[in-house]
Every structure is written in structure tokens, then in C-alpha cells.
Protein backbone atom coordinates (compact mmCIF):
# COMPACT_ATOMS: atom_id res chain seq x y z
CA UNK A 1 -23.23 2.74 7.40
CA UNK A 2 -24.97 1.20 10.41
CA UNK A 3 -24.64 -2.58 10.73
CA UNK A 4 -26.38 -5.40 12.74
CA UNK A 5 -27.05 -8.71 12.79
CA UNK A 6 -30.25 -10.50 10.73
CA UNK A 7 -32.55 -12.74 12.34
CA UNK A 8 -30.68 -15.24 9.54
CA UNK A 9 -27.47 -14.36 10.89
CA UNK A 10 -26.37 -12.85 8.43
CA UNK A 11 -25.02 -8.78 8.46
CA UNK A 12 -27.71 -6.39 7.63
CA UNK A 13 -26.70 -2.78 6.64
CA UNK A 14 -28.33 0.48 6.61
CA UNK A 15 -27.81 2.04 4.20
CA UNK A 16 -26.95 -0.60 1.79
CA UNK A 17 -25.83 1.51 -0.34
CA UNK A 18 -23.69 5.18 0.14
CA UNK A 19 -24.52 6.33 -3.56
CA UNK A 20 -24.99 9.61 -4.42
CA UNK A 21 -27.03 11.76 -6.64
CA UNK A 22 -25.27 14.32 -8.67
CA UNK A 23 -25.47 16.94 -5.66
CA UNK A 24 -23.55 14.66 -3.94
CA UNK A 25 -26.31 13.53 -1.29
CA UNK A 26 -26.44 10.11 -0.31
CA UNK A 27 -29.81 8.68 -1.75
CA UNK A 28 -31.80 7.17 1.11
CA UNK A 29 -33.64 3.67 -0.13
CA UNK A 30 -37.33 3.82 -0.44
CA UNK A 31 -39.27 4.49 2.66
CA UNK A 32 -41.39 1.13 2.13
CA UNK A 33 -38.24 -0.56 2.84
CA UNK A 34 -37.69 0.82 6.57
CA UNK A 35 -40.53 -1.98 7.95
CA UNK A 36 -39.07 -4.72 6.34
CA UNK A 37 -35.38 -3.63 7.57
CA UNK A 38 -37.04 -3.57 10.99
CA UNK A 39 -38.52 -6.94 10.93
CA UNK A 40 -35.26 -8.75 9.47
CA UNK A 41 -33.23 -7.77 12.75
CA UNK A 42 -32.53 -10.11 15.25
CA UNK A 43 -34.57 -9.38 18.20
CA UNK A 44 -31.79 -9.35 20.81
CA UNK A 45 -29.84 -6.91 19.04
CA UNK A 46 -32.76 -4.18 18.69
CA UNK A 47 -32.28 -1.50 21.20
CA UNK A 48 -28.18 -1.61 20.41
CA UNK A 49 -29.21 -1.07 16.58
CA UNK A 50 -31.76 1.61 17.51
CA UNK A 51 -28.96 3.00 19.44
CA UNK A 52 -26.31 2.58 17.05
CA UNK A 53 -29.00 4.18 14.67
CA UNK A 54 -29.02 7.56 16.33
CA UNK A 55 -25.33 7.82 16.67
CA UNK A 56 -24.81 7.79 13.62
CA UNK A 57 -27.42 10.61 13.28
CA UNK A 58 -25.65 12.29 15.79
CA UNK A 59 -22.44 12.60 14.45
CA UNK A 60 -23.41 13.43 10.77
CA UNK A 61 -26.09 16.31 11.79
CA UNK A 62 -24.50 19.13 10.08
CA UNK A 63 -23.83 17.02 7.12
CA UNK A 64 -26.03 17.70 4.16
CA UNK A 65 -25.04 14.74 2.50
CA UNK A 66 -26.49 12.88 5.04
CA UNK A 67 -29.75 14.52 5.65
CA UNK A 68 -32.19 11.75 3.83
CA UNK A 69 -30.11 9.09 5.45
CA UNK A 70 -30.87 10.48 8.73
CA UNK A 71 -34.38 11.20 8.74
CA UNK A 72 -34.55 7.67 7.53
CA UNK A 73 -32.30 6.28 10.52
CA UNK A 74 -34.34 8.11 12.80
CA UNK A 75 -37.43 6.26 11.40
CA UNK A 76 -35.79 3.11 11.16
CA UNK A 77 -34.47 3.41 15.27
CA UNK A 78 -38.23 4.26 15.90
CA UNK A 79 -39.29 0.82 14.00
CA UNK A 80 -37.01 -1.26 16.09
CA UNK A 81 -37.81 0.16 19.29
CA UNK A 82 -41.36 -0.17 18.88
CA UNK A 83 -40.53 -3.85 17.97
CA UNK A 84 -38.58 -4.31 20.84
CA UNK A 85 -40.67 -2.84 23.07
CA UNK A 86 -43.47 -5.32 21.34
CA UNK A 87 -41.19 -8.54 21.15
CA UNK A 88 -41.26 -10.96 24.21
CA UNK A 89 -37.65 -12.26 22.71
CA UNK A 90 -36.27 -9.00 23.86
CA UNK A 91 -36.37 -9.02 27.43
CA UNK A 92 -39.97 -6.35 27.64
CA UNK A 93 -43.31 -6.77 28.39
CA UNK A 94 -45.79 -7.38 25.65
């Protein structure tokens, strides 16, 4: 589970959830969720959740379990760097 701050202040998680189907892989949340995960983090902490994003990729590649989570992480660390990259807050050029 990857974890960051909300623009609230509050923790946001991704997953939320580390539930598993009867296979025993993790069930990713719906894709239509991955934009609205984006948008909810605070800007400053963008890049180091993008980055935190693809560690955790990383480290669970050969995992099975994990394979929805990560394709979804990997979508979700492209999301928040095209934010940041997008977002004057964060220190880039519009």
C-alpha cells in the first residue's frame, strides 16, 4: 500500500483496499477511480508519490498477486506526474 498526503490533509492510500479474489490476486479498484486519486493529492507531494508509486512496482514485479495493482500504480504515477508537470503549485512550468 502506497500512501500520501490529500490536498485535505488527510492520508490517501492506494490501494485502499489489499482484498483478494479467490485466486488470491489483489483486486485493483476501478480504473475510473485513478483520475480522481490523482486530483485529491496534494500538489507538493506529487513527484515523491509518483515515485513512491513505482517502487512499489518495482519491488512486487514478479508477484502475480500484484499484477493489476501495478499496472494500475503505473497509471496512477503517470496521472500525478502529468499533474505536476501541469500544476504551478509544484515548483514547474505551466
Amino acid at each position: 500500500m502506497t500512501s500520501t498526503r490529500s490536498i485535505e490533509g488527510k492520508g490517501l492510500h492506494f490501494p485502499a483496499s489489499l482484498a483478494t479474489d479467490e485466486s488470491g490476486v489483489i483486486i485493483a479498484p476501478p480504473i475510473e477511480t485513478l483520475p480522481m486519486i490523482a486530483a485529491a493529492v496534494e500538489p507538493t507531494q506529487l513527484l515523491y508519490f509518483a515515485q513512491r508509486l513505482i517502487r512499489g512496482v518495482n519491488r512486487r514485479r514478479h508477484q502475480l498477486r500484484w499484477s493489476a495493482i501495478n499496472e494500475q500504480r503505473l497509471e496512477l504515477a503517470r496521472l500525478c506526474i502529468a499533474r505536476a508537470m501541469s500544476d504551478p503549485q509544484t515548483g514547474f512550468p505551466a
